[in-house]
N, C-alpha and C. Protein backbone atom coordinates (compact mmCIF):
# COMPACT_ATOMS: atom_id res chain seq x y z
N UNK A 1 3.72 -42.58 -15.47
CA UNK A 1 3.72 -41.22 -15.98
C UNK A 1 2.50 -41.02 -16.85
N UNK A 2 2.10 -39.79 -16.79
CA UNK A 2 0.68 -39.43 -17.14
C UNK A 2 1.13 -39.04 -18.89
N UNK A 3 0.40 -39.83 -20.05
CA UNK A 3 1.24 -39.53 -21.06
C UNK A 3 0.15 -38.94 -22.11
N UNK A 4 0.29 -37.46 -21.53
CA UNK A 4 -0.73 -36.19 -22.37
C UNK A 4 0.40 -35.79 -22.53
N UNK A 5 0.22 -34.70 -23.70
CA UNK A 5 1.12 -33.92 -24.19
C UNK A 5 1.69 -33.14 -23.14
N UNK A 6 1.03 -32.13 -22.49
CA UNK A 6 1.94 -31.13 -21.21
C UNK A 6 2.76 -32.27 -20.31
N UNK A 7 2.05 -33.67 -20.01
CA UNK A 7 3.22 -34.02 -19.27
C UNK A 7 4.16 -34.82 -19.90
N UNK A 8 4.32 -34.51 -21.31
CA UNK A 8 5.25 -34.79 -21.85
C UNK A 8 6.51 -33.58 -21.87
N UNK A 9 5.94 -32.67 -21.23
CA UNK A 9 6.93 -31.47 -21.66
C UNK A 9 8.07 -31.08 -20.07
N UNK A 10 8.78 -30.92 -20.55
CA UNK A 10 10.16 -30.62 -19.24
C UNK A 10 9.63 -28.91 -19.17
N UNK A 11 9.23 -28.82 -17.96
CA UNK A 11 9.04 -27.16 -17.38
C UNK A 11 10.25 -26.74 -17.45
N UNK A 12 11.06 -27.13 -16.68
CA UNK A 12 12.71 -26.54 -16.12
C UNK A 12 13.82 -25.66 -17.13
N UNK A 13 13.19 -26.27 -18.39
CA UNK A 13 13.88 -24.96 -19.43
C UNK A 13 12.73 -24.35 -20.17
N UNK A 14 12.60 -23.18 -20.00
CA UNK A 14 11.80 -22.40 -21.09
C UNK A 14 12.91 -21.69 -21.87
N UNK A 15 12.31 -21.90 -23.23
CA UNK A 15 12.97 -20.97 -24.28
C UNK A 15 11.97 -20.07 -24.73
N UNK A 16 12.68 -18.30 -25.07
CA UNK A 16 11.35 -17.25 -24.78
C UNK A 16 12.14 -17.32 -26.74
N UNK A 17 11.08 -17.76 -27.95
CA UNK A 17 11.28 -17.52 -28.87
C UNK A 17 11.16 -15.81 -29.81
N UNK A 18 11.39 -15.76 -30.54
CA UNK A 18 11.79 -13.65 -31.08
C UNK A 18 9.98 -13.23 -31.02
N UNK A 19 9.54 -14.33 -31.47
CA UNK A 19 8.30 -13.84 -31.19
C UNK A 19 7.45 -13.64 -29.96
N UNK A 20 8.38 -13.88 -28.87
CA UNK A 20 7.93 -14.17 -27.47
C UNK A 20 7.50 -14.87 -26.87
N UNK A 21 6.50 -15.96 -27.79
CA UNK A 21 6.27 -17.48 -27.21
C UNK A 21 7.00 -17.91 -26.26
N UNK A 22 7.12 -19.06 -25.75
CA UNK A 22 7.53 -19.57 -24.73
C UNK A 22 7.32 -21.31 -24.96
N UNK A 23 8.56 -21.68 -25.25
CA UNK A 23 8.91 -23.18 -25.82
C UNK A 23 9.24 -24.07 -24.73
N UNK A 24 9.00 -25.59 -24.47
CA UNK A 24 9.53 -26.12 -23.44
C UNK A 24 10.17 -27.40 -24.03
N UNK A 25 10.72 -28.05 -24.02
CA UNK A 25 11.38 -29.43 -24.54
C UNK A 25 9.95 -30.11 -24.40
N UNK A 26 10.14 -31.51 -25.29
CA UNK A 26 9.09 -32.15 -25.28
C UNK A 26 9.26 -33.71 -25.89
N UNK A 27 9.16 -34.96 -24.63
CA UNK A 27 9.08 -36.08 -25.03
C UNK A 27 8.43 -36.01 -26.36
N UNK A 28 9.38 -37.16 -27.11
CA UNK A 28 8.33 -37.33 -28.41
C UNK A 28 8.36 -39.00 -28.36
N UNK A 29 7.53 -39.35 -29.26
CA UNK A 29 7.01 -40.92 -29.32
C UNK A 29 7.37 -41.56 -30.59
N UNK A 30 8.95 -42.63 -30.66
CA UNK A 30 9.16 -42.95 -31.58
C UNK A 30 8.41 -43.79 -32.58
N UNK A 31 7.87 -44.07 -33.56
CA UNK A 31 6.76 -44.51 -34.34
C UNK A 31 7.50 -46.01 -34.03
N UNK A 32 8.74 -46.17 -34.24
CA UNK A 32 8.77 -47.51 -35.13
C UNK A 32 9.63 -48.46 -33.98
N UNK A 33 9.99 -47.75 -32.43
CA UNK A 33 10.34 -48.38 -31.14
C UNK A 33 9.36 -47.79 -30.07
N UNK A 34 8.48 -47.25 -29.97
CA UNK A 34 7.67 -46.88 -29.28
C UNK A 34 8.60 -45.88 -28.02
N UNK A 35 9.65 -45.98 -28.13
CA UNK A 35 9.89 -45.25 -27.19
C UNK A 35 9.73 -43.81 -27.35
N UNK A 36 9.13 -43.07 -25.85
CA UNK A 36 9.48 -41.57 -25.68
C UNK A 36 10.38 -40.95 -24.86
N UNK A 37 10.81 -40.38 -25.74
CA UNK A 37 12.29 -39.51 -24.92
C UNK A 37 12.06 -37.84 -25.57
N UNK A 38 13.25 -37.78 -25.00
CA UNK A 38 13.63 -36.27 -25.62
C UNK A 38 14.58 -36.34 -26.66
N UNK A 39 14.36 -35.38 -28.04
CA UNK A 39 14.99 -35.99 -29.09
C UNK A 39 15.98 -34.89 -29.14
N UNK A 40 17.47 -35.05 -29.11
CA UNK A 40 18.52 -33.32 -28.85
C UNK A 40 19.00 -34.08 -30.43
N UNK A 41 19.87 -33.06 -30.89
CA UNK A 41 20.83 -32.60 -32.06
C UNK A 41 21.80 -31.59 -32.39
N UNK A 42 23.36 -32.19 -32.78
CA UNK A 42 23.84 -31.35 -32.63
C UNK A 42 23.62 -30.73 -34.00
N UNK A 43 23.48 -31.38 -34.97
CA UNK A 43 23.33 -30.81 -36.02
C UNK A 43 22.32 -31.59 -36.93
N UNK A 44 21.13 -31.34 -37.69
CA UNK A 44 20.35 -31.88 -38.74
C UNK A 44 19.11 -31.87 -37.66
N UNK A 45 18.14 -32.43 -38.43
CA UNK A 45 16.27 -32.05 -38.71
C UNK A 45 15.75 -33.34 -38.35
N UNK A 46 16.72 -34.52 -38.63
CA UNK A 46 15.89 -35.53 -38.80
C UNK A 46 16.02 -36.89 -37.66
N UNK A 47 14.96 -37.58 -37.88
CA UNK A 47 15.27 -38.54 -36.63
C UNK A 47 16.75 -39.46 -36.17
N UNK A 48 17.37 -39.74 -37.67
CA UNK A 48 18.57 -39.96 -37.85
C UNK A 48 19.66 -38.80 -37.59
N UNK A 49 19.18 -37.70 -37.51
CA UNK A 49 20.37 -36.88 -36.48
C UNK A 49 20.46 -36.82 -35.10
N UNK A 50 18.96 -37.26 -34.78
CA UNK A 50 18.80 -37.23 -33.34
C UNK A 50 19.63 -38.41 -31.84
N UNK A 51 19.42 -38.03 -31.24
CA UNK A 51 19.95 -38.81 -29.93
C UNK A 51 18.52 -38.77 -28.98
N UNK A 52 18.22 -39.80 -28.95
CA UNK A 52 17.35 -39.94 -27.94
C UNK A 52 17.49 -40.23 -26.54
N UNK A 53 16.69 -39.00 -25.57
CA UNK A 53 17.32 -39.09 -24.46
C UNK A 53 16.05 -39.18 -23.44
N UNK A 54 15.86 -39.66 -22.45
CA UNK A 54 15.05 -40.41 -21.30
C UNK A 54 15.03 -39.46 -20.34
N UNK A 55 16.11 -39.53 -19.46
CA UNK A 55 16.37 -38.44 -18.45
C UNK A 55 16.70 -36.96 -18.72
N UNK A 56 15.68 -36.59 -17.86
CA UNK A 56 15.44 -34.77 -18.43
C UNK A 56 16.49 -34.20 -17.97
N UNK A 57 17.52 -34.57 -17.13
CA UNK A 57 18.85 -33.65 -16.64
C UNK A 57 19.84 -34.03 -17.42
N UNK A 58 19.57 -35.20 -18.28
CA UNK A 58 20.53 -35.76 -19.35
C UNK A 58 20.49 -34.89 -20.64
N UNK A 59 19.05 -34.28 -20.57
CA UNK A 59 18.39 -33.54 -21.93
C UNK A 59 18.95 -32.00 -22.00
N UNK A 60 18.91 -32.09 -20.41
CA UNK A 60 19.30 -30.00 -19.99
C UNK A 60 20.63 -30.14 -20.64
N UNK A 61 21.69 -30.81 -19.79
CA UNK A 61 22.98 -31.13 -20.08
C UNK A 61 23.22 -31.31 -21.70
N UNK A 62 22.62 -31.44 -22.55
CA UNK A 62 22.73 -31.25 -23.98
C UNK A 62 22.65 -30.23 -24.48
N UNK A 63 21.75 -29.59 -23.71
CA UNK A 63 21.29 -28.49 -24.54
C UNK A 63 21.33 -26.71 -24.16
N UNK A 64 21.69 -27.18 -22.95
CA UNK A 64 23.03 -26.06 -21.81
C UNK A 64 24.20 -25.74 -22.06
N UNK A 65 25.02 -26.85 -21.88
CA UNK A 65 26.89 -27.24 -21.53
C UNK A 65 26.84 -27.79 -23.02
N UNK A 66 25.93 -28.21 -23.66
CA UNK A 66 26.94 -28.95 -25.44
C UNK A 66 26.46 -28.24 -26.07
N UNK A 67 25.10 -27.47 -26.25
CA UNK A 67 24.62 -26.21 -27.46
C UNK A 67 23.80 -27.25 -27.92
N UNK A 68 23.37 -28.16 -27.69
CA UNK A 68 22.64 -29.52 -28.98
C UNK A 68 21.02 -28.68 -28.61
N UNK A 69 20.53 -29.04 -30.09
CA UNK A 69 19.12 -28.11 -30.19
C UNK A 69 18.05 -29.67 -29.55
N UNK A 70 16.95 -28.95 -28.97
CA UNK A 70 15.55 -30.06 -28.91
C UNK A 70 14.44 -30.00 -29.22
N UNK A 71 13.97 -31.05 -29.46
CA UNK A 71 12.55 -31.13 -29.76
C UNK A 71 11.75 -29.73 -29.27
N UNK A 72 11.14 -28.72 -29.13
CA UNK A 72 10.43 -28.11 -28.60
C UNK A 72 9.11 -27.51 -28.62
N UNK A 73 7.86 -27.17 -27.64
CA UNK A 73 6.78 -26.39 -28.39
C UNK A 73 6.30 -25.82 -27.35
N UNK A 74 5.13 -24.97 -27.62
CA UNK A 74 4.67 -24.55 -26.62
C UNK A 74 3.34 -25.05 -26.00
N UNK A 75 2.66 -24.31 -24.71
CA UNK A 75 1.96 -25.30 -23.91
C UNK A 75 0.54 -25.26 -24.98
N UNK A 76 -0.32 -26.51 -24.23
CA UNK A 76 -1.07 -26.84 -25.27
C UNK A 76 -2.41 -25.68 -25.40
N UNK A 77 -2.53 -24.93 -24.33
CA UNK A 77 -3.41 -23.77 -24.59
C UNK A 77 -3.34 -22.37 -25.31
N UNK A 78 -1.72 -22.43 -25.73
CA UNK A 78 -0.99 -21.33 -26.49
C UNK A 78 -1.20 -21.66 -27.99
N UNK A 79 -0.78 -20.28 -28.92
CA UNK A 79 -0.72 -20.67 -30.64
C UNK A 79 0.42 -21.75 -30.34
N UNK A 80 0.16 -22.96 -31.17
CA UNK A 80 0.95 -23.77 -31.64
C UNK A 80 2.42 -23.55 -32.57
N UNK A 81 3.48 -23.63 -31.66
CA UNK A 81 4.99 -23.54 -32.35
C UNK A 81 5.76 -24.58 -32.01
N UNK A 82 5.96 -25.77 -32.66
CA UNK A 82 6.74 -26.66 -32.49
C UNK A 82 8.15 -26.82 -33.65
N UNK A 83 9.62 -27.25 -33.15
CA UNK A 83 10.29 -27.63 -34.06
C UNK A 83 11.55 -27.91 -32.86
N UNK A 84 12.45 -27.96 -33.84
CA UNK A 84 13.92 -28.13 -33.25
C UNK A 84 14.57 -26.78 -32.79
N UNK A 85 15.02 -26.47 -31.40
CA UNK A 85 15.45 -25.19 -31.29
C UNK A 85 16.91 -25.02 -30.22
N UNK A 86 17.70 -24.82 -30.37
CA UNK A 86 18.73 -24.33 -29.07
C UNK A 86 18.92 -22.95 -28.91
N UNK A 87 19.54 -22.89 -27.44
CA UNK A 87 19.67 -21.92 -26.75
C UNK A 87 20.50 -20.65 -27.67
N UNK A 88 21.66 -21.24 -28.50
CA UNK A 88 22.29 -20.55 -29.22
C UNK A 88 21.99 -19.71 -30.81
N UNK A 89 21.05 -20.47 -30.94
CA UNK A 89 19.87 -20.45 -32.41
C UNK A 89 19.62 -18.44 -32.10
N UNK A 90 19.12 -18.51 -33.74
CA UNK A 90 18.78 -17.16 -34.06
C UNK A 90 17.40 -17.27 -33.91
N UNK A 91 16.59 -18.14 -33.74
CA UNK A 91 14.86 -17.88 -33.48
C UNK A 91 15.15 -17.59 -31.71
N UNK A 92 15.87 -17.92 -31.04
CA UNK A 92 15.58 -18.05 -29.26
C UNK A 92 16.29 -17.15 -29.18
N UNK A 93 15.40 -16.04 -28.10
CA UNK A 93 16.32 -15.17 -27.89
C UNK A 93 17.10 -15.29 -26.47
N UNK A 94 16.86 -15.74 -25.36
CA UNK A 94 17.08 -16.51 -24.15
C UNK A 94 16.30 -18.06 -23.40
N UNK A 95 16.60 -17.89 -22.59
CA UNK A 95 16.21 -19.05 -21.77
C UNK A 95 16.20 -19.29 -20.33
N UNK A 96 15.43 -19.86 -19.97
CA UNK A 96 15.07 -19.85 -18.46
C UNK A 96 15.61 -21.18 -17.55
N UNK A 97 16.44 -21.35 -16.78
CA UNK A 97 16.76 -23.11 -16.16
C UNK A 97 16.23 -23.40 -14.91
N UNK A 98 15.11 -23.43 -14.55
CA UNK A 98 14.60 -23.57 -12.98
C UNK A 98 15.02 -25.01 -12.11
């Protein structure tokens, strides 16, 4: 796997944020196990709230069917918006599942 930032990012869900941006989940790179996954939450900010997840249909399924928020940002040629976001959240106003 090609490991730049865009192909770190899952196309298959876009989240269209209030400001209209357009967010996609996004492998992140654990500092202190090297692993990259997708980081979901059902609740809290921090790496210790997180669940780290590998498979991107494992990641949808979190964050679809359980409400758990993810890592997210937008593509790397857009203004820069990264944080934790779900479908149910007051910053997202919908979402896209291709």
């Amino acid at each position: 796997m090609n490991n730049t930032a865009e192909s770190r990012l899952s196309m298959r869900l876009k989240l269209t944020h209030k400001s209209g941006e357009h967010l996609y989940p996004v492998k992140m790179k654990n500092r202190q196990t090297g692993k990259i996954a997708f980081r979901v939450s059902e609740n809290g900010n921090k790496l210790a709230d997180c669940i780290e997840v590998e498979c991107e249909q494992t990641m949808l399924d979190y964050v679809v069917k359980k409400g758990f928020s993810v890592r997210a940002r937008t593509l790397p040629n857009a203004k820069k918006r990264e944080g934790l976001y779900g479908i149910d959240k007051n910053s997202i106003v919908s979402y896209q599942l291709t």
